[in-house]
Protein backbone atom coordinates (compact mmCIF):
# COMPACT_ATOMS: atom_id res chain seq x y z
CA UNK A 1 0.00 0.00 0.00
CA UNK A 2 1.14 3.62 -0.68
CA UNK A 3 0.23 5.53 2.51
CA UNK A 4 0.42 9.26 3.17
CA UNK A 5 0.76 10.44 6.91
CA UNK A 6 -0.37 13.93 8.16
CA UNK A 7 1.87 15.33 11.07
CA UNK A 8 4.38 12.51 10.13
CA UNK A 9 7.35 13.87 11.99
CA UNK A 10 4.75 14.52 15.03
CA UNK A 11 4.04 12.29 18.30
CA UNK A 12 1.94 9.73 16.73
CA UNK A 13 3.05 10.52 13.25
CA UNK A 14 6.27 9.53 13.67
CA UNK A 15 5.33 5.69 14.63
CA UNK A 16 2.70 5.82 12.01
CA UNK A 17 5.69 6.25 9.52
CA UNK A 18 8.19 3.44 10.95
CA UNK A 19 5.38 0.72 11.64
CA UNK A 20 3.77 1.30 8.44
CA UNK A 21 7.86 0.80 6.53
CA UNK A 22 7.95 -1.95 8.94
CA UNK A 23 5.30 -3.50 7.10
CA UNK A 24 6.08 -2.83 3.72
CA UNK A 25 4.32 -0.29 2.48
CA UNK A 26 5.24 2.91 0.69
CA UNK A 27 5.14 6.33 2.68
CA UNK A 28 4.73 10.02 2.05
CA UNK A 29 5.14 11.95 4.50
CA UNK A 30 2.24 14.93 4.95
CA UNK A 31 3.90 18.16 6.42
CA UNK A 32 5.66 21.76 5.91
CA UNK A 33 9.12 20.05 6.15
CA UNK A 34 8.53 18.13 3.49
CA UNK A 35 6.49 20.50 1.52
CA UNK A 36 3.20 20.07 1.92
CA UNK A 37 0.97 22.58 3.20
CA UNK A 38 -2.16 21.11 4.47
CA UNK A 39 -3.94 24.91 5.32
CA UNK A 40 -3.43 26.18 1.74
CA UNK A 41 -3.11 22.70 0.11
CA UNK A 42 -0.05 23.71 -1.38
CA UNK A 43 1.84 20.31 -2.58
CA UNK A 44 -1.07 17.81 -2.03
CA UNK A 45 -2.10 17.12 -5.49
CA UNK A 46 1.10 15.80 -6.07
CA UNK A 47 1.71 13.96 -2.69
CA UNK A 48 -1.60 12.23 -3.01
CA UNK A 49 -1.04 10.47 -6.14
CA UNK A 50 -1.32 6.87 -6.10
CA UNK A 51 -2.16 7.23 -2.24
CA UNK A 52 -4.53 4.09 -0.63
CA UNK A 53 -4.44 5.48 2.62
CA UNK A 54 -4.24 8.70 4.57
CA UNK A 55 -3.55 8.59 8.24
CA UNK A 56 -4.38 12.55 10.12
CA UNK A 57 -2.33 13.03 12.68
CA UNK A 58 -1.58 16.51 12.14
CA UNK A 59 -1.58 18.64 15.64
CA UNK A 60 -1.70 22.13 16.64
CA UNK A 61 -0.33 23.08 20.21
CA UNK A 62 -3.06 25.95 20.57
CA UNK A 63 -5.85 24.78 23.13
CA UNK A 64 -7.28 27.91 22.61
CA UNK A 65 -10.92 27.02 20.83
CA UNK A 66 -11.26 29.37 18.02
CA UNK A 67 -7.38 28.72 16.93
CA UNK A 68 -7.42 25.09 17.11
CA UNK A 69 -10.93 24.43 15.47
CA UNK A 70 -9.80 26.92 12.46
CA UNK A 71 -6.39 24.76 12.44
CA UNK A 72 -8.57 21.01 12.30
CA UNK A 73 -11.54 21.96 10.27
CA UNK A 74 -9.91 23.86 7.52
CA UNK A 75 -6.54 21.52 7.49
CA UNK A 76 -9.54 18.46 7.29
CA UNK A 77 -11.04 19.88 4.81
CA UNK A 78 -8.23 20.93 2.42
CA UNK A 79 -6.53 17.50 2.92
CA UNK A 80 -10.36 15.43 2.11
CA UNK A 81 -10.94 17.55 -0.84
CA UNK A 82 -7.67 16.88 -1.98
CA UNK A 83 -7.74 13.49 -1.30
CA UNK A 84 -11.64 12.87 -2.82
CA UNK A 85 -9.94 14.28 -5.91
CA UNK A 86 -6.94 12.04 -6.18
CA UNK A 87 -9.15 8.81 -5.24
CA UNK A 88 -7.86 8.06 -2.00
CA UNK A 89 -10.21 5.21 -0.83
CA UNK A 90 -9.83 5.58 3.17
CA UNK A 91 -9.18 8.55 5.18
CA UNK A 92 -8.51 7.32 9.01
CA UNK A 93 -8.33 10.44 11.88
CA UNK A 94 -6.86 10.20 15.20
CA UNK A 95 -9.27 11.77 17.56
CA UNK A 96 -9.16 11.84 21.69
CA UNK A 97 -11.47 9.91 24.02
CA UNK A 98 -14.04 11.88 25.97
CA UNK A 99 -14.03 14.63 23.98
CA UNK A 100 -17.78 15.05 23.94
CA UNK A 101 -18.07 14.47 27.54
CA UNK A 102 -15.85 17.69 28.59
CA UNK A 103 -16.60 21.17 27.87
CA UNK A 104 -12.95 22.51 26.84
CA UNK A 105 -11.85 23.72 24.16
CA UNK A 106 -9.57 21.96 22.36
CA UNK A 107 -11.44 19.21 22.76
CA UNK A 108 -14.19 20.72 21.28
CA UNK A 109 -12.22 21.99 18.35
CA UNK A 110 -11.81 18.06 17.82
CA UNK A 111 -15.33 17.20 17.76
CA UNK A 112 -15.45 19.86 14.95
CA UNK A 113 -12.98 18.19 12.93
CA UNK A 114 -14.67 14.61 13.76
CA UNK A 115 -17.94 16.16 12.31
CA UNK A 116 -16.06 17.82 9.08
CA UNK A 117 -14.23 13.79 8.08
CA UNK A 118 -17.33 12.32 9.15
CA UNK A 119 -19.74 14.47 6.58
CA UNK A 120 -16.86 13.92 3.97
CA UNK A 121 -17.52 11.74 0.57
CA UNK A 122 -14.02 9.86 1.39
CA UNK A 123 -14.47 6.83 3.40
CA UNK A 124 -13.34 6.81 6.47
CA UNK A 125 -12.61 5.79 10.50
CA UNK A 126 -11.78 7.92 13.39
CA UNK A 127 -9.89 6.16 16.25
CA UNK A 128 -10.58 7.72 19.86
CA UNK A 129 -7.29 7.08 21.73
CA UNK A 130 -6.62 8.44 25.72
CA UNK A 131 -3.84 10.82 26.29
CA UNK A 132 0.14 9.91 25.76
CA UNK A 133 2.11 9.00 28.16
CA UNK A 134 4.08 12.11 27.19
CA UNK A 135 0.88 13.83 28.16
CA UNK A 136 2.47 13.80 31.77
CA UNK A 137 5.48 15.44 30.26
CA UNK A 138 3.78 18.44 28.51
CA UNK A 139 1.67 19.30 31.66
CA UNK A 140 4.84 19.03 33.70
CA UNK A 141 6.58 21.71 31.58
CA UNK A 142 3.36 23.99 31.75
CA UNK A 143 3.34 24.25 35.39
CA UNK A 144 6.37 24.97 36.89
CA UNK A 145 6.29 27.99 39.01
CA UNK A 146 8.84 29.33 41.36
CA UNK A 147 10.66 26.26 41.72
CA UNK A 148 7.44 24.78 42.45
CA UNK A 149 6.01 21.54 40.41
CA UNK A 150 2.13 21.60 40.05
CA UNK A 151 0.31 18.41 39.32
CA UNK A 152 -3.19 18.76 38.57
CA UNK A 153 -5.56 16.14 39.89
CA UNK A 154 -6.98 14.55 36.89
CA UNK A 155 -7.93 10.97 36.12
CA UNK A 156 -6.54 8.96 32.99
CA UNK A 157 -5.32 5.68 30.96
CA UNK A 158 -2.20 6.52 29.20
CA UNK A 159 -1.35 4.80 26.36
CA UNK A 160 2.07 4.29 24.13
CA UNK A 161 2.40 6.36 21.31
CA UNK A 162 3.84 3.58 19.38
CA UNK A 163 1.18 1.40 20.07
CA UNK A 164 -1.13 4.09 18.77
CA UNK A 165 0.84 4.03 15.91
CA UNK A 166 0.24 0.66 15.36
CA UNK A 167 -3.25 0.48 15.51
CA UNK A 168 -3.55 3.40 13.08
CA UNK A 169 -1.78 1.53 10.56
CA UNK A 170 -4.02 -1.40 10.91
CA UNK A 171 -6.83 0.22 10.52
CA UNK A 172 -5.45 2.19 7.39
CA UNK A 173 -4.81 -1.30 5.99
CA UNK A 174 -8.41 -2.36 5.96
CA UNK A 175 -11.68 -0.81 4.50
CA UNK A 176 -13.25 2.25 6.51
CA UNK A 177 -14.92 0.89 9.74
CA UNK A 178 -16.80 4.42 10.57
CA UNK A 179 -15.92 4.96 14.50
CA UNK A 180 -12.94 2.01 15.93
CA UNK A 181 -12.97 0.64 18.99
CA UNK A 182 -11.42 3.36 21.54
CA UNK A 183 -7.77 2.76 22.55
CA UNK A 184 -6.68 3.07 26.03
CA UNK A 185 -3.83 2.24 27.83
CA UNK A 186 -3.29 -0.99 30.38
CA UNK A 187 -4.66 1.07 33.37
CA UNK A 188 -5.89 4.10 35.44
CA UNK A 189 -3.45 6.19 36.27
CA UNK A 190 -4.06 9.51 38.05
CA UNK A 191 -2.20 12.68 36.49
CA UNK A 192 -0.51 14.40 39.56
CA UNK A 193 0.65 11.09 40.16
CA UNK A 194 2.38 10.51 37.08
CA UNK A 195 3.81 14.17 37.24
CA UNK A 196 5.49 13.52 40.37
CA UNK A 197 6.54 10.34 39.24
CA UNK A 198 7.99 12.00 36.45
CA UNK A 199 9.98 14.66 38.01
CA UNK A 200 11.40 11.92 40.06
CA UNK A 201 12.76 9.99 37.33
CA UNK A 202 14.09 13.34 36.05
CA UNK A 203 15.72 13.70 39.31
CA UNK A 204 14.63 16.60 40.33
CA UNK A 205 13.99 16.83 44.51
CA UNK A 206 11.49 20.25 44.75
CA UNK A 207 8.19 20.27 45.79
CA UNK A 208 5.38 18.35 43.81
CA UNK A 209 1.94 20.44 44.57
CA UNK A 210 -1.38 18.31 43.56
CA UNK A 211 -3.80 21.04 42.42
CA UNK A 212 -7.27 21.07 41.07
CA UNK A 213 -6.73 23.46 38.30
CA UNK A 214 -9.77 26.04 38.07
CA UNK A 215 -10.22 25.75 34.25
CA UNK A 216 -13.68 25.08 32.38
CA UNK A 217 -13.66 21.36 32.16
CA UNK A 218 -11.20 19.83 34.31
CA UNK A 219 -13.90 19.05 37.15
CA UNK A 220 -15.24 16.42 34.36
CA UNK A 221 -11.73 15.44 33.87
CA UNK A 222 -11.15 14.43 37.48
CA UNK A 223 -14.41 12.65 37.04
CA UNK A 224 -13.36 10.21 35.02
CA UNK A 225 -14.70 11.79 31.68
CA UNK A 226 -11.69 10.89 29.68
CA UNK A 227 -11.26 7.47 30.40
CA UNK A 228 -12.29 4.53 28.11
CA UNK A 229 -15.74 3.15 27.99
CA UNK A 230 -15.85 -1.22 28.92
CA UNK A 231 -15.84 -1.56 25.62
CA UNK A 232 -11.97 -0.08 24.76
CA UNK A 233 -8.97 -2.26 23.13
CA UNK A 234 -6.25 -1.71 25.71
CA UNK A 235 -2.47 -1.40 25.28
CA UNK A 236 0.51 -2.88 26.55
CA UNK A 237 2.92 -0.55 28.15
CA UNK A 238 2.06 0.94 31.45
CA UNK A 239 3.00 4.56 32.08
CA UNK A 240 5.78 3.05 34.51
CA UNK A 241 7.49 0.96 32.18
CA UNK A 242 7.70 3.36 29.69
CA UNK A 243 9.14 6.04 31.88
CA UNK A 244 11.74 3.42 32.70
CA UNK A 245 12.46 2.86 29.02
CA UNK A 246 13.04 6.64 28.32
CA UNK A 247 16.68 7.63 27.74
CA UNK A 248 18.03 10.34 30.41
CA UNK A 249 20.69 13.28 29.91
């Protein structure tokens, strides 16, 4: 198969890329660095051609609303309109679990883009995966203050990027299933937890304050709201075991 990634050099992108060479197929990479513009479309046309599969996994690090919901609709909808007119057959979008459950929004720039690929001629599947275990990470960085390390109180299943990878590229390899099974992690983890954790491993000794952050939907996130309905395929790697895996300085 000749499959073309969007946000290939990103997170997710970048396992998308090696697992799908790992099984053979060809890949074309969708991004600025390698010329393709997926705003103006600049560079599509041409990437597209002979493409089976395209795999979205094209980011924006905005959680503002009105920023990221311009950045996934209109990037969606230059990328299916490109791809409706170079016969792509299956157009598969990573998407985030709970995201109509929780009023934020970045999350609700998502459910934009979910309705944009889902009213789209081009066949497709979205795949509802739970945060990263880089998710701890990226909230870590956010929140230091003073010397200080906040951990907001938040409930999740992490999950491997890699093994998101994976599961992209199996679904790109088989005819559009509509809304996959969500993917979670192995288990529960809660998110101050993990950030102290974290900062452990990094070995850094300050203080590690657990804070419920006053921000519109995070109440629903310490709910539960973002974790996987009975019904989710569940990874391998626990958040543990890959923070022992990751290479330190």
């Amino acid at each position: 198969m000749r499959i073309a990634v969007a946000g290939g050099t990103g997170t997710v992108g970048r396992h998308v890329v090696d697992v799908a060479r790992e099984h053979g197929h060809e890949v074309v990479i969708l991004a600025r660095s390698a010329g393709v513009d997926l705003i103006s479309g600049d560079g599509l046309g041409a990437a597209l051609v002979g493409v089976d599969a395209v795999v979205d996994t094209a980011n924006i690090a905005s959680i503002d609303r009105e920023t990221a919901e311009r950045f996934f609709t209109t990037s969606s909808r230059t990328l299916l309109a490109a791809e409706e007119r170079a016969g792509v057959g299956h157009h598969v979008l990573l998407s985030i679990v709970g995201i109509d459950e929780v009023p934020y929004g970045y999350y609700e720039a998502k459910l934009a883009q979910e309705r944009v690929v889902e009213q789209s001629p081009v066949p497709w599947t979205i795949l509802r995966a739970t945060q990263f275990h880089e998710f701890a990470g990226q909230m870590a960085g956010r929140l230091r203050v003073a010397g200080v390390q906040l951990a907001p109180r938040m409930r999740t299943q992490p999950i491997a990027a890699r093994e998101v990878g994976e599961r992209l590229v199996e679904l790109a390899e088989h005819p559009a299933a509509g809304r996959a099974r969500e993917l979670a992690g192995p288990r529960a983890e809660q998110l101050a937890e993990m950030v102290r954790r974290l900062v452990r491993a990094e070995g850094r000794r300050g203080p590690v304050l657990k804070v419920a952050l006053p921000l519109k939907g995070m109440r629903e996130m310490r709910r539960g709201a973002v974790l996987p309905g009975p019904d989710a395929m569940l990874g391998r790697q626990s958040f543990d075991e890959w923070l022992a895996s990751v290479p330190r300085r």
